[in-house]
Protein backbone atom coordinates (compact mmCIF):
# COMPACT_ATOMS: atom_id res chain seq x y z
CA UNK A 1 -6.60 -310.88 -8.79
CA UNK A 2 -7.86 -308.94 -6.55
CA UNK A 3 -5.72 -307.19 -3.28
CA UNK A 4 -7.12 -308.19 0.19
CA UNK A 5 -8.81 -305.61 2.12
CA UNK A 6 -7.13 -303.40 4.48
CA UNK A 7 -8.16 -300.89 6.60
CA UNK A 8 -5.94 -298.89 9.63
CA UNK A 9 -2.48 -299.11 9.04
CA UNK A 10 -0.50 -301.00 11.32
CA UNK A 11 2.20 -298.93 12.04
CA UNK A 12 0.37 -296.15 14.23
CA UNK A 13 2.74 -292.61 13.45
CA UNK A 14 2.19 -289.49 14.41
CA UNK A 15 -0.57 -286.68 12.81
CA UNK A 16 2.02 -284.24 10.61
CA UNK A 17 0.66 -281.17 9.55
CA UNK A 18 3.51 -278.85 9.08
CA UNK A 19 4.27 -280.80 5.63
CA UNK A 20 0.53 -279.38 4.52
CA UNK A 21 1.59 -277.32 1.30
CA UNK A 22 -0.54 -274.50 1.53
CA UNK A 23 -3.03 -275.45 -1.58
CA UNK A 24 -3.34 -278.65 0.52
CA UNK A 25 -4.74 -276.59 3.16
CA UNK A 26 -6.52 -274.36 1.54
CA UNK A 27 -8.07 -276.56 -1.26
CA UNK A 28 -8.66 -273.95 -4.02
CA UNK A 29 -10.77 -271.95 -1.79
CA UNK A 30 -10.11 -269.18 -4.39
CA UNK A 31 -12.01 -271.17 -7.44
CA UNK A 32 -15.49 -270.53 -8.11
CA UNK A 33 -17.86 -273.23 -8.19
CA UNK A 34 -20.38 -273.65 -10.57
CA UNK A 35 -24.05 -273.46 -9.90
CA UNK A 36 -25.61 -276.07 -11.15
CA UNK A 37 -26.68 -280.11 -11.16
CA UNK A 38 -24.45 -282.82 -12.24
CA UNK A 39 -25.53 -286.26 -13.51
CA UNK A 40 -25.52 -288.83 -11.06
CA UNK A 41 -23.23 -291.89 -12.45
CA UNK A 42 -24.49 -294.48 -13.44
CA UNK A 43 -24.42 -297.59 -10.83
CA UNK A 44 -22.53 -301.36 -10.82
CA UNK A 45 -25.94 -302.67 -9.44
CA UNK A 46 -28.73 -301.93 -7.49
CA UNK A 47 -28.04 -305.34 -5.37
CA UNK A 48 -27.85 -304.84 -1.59
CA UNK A 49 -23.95 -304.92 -0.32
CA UNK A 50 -23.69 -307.12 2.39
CA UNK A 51 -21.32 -305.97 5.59
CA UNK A 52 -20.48 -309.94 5.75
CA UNK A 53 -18.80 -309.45 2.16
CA UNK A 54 -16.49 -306.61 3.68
CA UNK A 55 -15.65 -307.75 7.12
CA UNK A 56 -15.62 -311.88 6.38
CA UNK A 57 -18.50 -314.14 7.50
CA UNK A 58 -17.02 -315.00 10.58
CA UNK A 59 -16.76 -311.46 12.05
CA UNK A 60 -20.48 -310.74 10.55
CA UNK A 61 -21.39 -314.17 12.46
CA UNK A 62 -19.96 -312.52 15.30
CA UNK A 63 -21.74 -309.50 15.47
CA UNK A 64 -25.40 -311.73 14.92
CA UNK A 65 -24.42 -313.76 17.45
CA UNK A 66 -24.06 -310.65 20.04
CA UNK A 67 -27.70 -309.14 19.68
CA UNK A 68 -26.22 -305.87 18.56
CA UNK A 69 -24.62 -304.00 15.94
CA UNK A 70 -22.35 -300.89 17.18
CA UNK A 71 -21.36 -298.49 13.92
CA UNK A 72 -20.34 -294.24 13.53
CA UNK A 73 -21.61 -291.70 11.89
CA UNK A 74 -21.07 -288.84 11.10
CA UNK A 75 -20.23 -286.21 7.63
CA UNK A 76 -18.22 -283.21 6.59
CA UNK A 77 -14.72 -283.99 7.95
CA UNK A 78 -12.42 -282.35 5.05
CA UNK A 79 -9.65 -281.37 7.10
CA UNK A 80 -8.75 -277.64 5.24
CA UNK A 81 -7.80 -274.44 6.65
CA UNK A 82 -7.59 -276.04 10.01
CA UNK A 83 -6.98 -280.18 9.55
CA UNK A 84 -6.42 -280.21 13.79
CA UNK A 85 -9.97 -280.49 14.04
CA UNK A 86 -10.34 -283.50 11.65
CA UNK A 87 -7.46 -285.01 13.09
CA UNK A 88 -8.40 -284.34 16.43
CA UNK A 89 -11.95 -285.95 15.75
CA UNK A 90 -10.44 -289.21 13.70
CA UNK A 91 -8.42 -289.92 16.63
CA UNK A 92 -11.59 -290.00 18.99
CA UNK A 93 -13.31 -292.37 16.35
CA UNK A 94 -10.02 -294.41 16.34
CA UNK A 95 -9.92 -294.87 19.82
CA UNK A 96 -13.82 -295.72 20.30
CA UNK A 97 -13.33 -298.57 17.70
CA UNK A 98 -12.83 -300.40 21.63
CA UNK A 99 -16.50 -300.12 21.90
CA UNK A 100 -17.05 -302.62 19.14
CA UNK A 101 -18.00 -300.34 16.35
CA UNK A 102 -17.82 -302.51 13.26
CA UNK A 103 -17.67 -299.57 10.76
CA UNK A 104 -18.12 -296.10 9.63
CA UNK A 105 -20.83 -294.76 7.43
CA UNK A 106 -19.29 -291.38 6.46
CA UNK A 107 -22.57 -289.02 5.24
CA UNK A 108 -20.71 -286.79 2.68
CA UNK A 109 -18.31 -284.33 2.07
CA UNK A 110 -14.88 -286.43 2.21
CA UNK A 111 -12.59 -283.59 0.94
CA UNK A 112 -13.19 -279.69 -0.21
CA UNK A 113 -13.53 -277.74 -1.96
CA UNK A 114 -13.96 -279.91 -4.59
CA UNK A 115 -13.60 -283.14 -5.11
CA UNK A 116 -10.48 -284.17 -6.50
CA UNK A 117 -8.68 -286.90 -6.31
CA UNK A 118 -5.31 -285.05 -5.21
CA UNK A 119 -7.04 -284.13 -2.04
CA UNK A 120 -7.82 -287.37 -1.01
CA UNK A 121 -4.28 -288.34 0.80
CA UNK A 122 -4.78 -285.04 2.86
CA UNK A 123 -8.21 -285.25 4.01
CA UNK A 124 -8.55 -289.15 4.07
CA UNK A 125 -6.19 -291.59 3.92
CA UNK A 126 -4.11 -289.89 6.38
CA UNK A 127 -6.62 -288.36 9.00
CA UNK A 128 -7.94 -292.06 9.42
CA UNK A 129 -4.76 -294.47 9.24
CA UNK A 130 -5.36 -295.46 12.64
CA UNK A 131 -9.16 -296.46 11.93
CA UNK A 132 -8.93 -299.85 11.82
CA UNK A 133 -12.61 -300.49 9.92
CA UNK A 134 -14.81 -299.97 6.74
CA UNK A 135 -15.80 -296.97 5.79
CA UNK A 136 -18.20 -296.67 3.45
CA UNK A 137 -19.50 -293.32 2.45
CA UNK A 138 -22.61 -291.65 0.28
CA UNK A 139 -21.15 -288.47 -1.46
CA UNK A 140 -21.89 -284.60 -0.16
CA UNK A 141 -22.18 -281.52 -2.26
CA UNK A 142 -18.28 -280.54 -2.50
CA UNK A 143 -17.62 -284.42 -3.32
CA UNK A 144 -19.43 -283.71 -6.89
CA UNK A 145 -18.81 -279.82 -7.33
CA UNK A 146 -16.80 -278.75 -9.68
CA UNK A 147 -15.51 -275.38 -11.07
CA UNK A 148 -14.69 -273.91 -14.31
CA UNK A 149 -12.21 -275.09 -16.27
CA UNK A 150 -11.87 -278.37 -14.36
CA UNK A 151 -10.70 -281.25 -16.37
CA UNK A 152 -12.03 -283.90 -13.68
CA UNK A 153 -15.44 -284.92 -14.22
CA UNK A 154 -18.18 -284.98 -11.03
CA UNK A 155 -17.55 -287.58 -8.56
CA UNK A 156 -14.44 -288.74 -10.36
CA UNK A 157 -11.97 -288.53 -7.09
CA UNK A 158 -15.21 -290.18 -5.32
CA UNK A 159 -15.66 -293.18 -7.61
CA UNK A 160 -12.27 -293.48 -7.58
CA UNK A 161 -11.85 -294.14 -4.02
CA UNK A 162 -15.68 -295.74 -2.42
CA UNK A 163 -16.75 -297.49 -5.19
CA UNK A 164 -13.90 -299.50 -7.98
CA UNK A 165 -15.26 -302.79 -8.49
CA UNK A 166 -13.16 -304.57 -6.70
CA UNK A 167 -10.95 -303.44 -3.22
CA UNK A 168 -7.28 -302.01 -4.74
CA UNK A 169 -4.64 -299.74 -3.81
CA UNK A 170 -5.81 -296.64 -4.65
CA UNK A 171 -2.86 -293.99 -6.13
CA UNK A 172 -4.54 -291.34 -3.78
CA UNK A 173 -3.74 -292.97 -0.68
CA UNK A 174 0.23 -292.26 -1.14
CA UNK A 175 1.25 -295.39 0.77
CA UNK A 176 -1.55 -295.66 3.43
CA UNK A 177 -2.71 -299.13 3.44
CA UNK A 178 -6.46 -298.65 3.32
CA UNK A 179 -7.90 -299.93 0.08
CA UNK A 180 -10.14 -298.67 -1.96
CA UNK A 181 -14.16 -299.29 -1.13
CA UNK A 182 -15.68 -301.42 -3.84
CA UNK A 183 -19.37 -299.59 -3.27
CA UNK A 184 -21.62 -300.88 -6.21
CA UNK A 185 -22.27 -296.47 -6.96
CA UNK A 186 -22.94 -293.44 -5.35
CA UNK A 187 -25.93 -294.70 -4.23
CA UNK A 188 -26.36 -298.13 -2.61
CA UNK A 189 -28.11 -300.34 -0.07
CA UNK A 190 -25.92 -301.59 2.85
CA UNK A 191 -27.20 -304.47 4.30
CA UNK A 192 -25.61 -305.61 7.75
CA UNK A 193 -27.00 -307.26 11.26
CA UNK A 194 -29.71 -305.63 12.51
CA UNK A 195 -29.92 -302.88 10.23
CA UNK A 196 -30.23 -301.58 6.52
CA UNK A 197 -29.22 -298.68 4.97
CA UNK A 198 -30.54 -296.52 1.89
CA UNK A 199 -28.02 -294.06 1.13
CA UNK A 200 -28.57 -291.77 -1.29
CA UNK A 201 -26.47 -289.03 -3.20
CA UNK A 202 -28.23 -285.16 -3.32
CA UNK A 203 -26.24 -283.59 -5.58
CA UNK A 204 -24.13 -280.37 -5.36
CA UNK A 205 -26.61 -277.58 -4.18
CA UNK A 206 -24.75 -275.76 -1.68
CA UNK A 207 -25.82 -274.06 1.20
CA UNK A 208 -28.44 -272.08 -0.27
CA UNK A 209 -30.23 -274.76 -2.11
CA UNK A 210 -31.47 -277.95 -1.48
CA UNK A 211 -30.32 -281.26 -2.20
CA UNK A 212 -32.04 -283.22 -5.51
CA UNK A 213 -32.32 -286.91 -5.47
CA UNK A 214 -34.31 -286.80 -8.68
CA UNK A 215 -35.83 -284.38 -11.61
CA UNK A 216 -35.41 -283.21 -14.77
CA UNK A 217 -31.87 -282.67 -14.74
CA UNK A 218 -30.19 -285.24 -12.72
CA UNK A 219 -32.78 -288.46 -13.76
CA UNK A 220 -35.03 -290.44 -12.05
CA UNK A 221 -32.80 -293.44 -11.74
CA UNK A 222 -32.26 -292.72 -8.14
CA UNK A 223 -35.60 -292.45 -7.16
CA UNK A 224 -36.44 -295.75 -9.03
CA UNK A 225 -33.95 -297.52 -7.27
CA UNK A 226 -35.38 -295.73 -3.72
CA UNK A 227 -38.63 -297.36 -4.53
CA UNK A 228 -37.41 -300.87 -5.76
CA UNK A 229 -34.99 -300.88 -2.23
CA UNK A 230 -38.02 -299.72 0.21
CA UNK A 231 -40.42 -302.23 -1.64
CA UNK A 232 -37.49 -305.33 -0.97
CA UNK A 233 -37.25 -304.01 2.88
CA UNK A 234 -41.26 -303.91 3.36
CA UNK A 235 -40.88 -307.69 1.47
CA UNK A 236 -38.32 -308.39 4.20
CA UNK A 237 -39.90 -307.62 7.20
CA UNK A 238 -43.17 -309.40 6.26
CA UNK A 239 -41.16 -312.07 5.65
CA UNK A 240 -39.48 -312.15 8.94
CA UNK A 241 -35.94 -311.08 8.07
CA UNK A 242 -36.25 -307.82 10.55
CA UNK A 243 -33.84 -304.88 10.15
CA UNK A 244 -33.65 -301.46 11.45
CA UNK A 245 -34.57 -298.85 8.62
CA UNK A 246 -31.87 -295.89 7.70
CA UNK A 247 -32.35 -293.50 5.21
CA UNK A 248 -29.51 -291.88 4.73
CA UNK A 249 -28.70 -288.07 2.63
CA UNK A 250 -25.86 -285.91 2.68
CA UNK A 251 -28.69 -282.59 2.70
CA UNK A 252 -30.42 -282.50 5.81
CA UNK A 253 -34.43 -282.91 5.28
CA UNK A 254 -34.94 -280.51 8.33
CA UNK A 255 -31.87 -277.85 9.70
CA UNK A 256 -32.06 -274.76 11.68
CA UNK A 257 -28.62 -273.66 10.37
CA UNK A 258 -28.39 -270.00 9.21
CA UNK A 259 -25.79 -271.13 6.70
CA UNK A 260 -27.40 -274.35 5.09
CA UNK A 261 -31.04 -274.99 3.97
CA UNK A 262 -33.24 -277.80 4.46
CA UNK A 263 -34.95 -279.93 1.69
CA UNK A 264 -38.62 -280.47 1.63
CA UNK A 265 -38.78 -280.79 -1.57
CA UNK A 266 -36.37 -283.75 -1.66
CA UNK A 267 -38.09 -284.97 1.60
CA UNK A 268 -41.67 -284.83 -0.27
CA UNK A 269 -40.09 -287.86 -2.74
CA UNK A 270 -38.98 -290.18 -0.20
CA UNK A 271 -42.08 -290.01 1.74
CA UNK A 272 -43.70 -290.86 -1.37
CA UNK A 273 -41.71 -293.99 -1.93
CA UNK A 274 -42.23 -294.82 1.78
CA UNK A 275 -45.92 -294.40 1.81
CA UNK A 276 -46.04 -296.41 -1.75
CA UNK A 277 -44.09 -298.98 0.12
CA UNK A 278 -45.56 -299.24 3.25
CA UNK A 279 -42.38 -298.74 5.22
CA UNK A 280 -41.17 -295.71 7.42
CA UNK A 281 -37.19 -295.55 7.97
CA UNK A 282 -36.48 -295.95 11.74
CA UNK A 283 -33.88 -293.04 11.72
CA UNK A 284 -32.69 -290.45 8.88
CA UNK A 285 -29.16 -289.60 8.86
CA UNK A 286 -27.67 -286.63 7.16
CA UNK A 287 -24.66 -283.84 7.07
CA UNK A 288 -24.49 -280.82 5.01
CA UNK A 289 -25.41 -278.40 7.77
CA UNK A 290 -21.78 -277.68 10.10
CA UNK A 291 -23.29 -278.70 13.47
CA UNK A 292 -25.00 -281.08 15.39
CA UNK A 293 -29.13 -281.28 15.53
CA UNK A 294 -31.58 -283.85 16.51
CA UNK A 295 -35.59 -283.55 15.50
CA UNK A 296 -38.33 -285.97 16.38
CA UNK A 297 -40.78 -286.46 13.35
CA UNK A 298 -43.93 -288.51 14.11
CA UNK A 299 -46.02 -290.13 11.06
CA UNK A 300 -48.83 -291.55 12.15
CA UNK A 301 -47.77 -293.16 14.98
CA UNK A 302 -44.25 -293.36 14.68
CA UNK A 303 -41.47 -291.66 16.13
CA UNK A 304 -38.57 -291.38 14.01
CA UNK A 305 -35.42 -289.85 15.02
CA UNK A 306 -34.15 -286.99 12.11
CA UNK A 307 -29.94 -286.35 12.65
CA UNK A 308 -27.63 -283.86 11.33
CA UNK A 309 -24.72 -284.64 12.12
CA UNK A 310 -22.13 -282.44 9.68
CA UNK A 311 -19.49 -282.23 12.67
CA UNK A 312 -16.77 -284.58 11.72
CA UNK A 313 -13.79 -281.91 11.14
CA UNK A 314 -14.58 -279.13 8.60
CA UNK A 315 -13.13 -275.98 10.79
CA UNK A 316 -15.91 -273.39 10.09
CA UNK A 317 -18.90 -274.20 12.76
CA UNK A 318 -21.04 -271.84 13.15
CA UNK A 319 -20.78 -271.56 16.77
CA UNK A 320 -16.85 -270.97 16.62
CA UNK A 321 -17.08 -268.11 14.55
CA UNK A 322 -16.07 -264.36 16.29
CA UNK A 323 -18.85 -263.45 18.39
CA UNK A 324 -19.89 -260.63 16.37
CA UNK A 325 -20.75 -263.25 13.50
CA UNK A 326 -22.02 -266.19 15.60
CA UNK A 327 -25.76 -267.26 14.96
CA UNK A 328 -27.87 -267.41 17.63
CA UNK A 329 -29.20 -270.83 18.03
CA UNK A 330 -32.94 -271.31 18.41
CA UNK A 331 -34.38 -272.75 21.52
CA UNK A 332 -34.75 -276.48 22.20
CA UNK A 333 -37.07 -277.95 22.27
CA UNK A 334 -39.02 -276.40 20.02
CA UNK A 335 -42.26 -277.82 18.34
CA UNK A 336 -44.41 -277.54 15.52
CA UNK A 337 -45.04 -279.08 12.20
CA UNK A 338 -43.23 -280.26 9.13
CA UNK A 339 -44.88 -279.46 5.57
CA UNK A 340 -47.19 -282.28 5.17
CA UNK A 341 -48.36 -281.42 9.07
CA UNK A 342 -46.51 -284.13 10.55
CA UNK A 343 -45.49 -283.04 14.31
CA UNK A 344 -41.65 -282.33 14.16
CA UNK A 345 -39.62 -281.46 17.49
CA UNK A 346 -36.10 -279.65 17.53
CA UNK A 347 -35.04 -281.84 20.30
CA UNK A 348 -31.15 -280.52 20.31
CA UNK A 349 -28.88 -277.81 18.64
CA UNK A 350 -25.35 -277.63 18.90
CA UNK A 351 -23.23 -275.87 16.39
CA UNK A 352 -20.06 -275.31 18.35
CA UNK A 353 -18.68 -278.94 19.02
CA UNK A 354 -16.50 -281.00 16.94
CA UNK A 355 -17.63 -284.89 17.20
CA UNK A 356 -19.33 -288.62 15.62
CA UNK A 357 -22.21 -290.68 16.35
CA UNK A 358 -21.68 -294.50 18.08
CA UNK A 359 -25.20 -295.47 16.97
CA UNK A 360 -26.25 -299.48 18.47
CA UNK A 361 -28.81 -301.08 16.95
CA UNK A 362 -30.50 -304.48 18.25
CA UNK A 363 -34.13 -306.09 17.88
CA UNK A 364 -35.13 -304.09 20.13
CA UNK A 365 -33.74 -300.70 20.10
CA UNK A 366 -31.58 -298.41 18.06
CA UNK A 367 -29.25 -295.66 20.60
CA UNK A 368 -27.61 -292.92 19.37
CA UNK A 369 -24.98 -290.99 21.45
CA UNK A 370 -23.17 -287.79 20.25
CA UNK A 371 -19.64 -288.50 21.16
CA UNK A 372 -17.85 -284.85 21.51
CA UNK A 373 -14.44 -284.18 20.98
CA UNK A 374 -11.85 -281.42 22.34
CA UNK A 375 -9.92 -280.71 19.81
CA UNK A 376 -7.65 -279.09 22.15
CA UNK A 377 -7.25 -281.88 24.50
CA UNK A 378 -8.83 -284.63 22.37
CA UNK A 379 -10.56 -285.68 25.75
CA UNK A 380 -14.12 -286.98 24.86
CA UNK A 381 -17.63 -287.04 26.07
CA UNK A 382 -21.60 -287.06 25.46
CA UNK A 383 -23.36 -284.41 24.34
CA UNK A 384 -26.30 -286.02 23.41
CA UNK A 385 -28.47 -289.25 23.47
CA UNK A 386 -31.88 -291.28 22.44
CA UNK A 387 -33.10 -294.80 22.24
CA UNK A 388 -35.98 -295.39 19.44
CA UNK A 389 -37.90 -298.22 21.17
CA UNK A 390 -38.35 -300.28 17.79
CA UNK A 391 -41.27 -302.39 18.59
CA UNK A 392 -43.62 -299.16 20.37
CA UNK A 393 -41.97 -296.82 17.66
CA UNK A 394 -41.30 -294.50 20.20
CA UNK A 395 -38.25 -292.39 21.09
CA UNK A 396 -37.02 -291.26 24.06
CA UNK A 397 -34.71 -288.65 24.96
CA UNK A 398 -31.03 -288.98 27.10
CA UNK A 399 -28.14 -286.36 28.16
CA UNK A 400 -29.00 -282.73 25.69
CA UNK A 401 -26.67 -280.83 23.99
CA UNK A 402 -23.55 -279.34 26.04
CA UNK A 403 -23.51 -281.97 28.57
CA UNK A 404 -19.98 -282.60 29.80
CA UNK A 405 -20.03 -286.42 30.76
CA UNK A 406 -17.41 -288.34 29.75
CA UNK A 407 -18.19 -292.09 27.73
CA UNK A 408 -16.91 -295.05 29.50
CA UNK A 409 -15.36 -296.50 26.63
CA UNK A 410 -13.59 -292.98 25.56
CA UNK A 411 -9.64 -292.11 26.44
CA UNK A 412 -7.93 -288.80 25.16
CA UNK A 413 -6.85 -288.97 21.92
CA UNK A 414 -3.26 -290.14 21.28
CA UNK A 415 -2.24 -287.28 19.51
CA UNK A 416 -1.66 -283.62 20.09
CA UNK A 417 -4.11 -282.85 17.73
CA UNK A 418 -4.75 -279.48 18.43
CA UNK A 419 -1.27 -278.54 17.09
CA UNK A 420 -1.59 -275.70 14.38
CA UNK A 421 -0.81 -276.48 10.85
CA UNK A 422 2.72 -274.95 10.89
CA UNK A 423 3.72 -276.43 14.02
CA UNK A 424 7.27 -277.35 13.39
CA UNK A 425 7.58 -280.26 15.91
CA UNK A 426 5.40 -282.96 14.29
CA UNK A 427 7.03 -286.34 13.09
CA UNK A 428 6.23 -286.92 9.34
CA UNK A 429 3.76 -289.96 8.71
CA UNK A 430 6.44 -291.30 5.87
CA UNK A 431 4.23 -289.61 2.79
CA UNK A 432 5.03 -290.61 -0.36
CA UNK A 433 4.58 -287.37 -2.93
């Protein structure tokens, strides 16, 4: 029989990092990956999940009847070396569940190095006991690495923990109430009010490689299903049943990071499927890349928001390195074209601020707004904004990257999350080893 769903836990305690052993914080950052593709596991089904299905028809109803659907975003939030910043980050989220966000759709990289299962207490199931939602999640490249002489298969911890065929209490979570997500694979459609999403899994290239959805040595399985999903969302709309597009990959399609490259090649194949299918996504959400960016594409005559947003609590951005080692960012905006000569704008870069998306999607429009977080403080605020206009398919442009404005529906975070790991006056959070 299966256990009900359950999300935040209900007894809010405080963050506790002085119990982090030290391989907990450091993850095996002294094993070796290995360079090379894994096979993508096989999926449950290629059926749509329905939001309804996780939250209960009532709450779904809800959200239909309200002409808008308010969900985060955002990837890369394995808390190591320096878990203040994830915590400090998963408080912020925790306390903007207020504005009505219904869930999180995490875009990859749950734990580091790798990803094993005995990281995921440290780097999930604690950061967000006080997130009182879903979370679903498409895998990044340290969620399938793996390293020599590892016993665990790719994507085993993964699997274990986003997509079990039915919700349970997962062995990982060391008490925390949160239940296991019941995803039908690593790659899925999410359907929900007012919007769909195609999330996909790119594989394991790190930052000097790009991200494969398909080829000779992961399958073409994924890209099948990419076609058969786009094809049943093109059906859709003709038939009435409007949603807002997402496309959704843990490597970025377009980045200006000095650390992480972009994929065109992976890019080339879902524009394929799109033009095949007659259907452009209405925003493309991605990770991968440790910062912040936003670039307008335009095909044809549609503007379509590109995000990278890999700022959800991994400690090493770019921008927060020692001066003598910081990149310098390029200058926004900045124009030109993508491969296939499509105009693409780098509308903002930020690679020094810890932070999540609240994106709101209606009929009419789909906002974005780049909540930022202090970890120091945990006050938040906006660094960035946009509304895609989804009946002129245009987007327009709010508050750029840096801006210090606070979010009416933010508060401080409730926790001194800015306390170092070995801070010896923390509260435990009751683990269970």
């Amino acid at each position: 029989m299966p256990i009900t769903r359950a999300f935040g836990d209900p007894d809010l305690t405080p963050d506790n990092f002085s119990s982090f052993s030290q391989q907990e914080i450091s993850a095996d950052t002294k094993a070796k990956g290995l360079s090379q593709l894994e096979p993508i596991p096989a999926v449950r089904s290629t059926t749509p999940m329905d939001l309804a299905a996780v939250i209960g028809a009532e709450a779904a109803q809800k959200i239909q009847s309200s002409g808008q659907i308010i969900f985060h975003t955002v990837g890369d939030t394995g808390g190591i070396h320096s878990p203040q910043f994830q915590f400090a980050v998963a408080d912020g989220m925790a306390n903007d569940l207020g504005s009505g966000a219904a869930f999180w759709y995490h875009l990859g990289d749950v734990v580091y190095y790798f990803g094993q299962d005995q990281y995921y207490f440290e780097q999930f199931y604690d950061p967000y006991r006080d997130y009182n939602a879903p979370i679903f999640a498409i895998p990044g490249n340290h969620d399938g690495a793996l390293f020599q002489g590892e016993p665990q298969k790719s994507l085993a911890g993964f699997l274990a923990n986003f997509c079990t065929s039915q919700p349970t209490q997962s062995a990982d979570s060391q008490g925390a109430v949160r239940t296991t997500m019941d995803q039908p694979g690593v790659y899925f459609t999410l359907n929900a009010p007012f919007v769909k999403f195609i999330g996909l899994y790119s594989n394991t290239s790190e930052g000097g490689t790009e991200g494969v959805i398909s080829g000779p040595k992961v399958g073409n399985a994924q890209l099948t299903f990419l076609k058969q999903q786009l094809a049943a969302a093109k059906a859709e709309r003709d038939q009435g049943q409007w949603r807002a597009l997402v496309i959704a990959t843990h490597h970025p399609p377009f980045t200006s990071s000095g650390q992480h490259v972009p994929s065109p090649t992976m890019l080339k194949q879902i524009d394929a499927a799109c033009n095949a299918a007659g259907i452009q996504p209405d925003l493309h959400l991605s990770g991968h890349a440790h910062l912040y960016e936003r670039y307008t594409r335009t095909v044809g005559s549609k503007q379509i928001p590109y995000i990278v947003a890999g700022m959800g609590g991994f400690y090493n951005l770019p921008g927060l390195k020692p001066t003598n080692m910081r990149p310098t960012p390029p200058k926004t905006p900045a124009s030109g074209t993508d491969a296939s000569g499509n105009p693409l704008r780098l509308e903002v870069y930020n690679n020094n601020t810890f932070g999540f998306l609240r994106m709101t999607v209606s009929p009419a429009s789909l906002t974005g707004e780049f909540v930022t977080v202090d970890p120091t403080s945990g006050k938040t605020g906006v660094g960035d904004s946009f509304t895609v206009d989804l009946k002129a398919n245009t987007l327009s442009s709010g508050l750029s990257a840096g801006s210090s404005i606070k979010s009416k529906s933010q508060a401080p975070a409730k926790k001194a999350a800015s306390t170092p790991p070995n801070a010896k006056n923390k509260a435990t959070r009751g683990r269970k080893k």
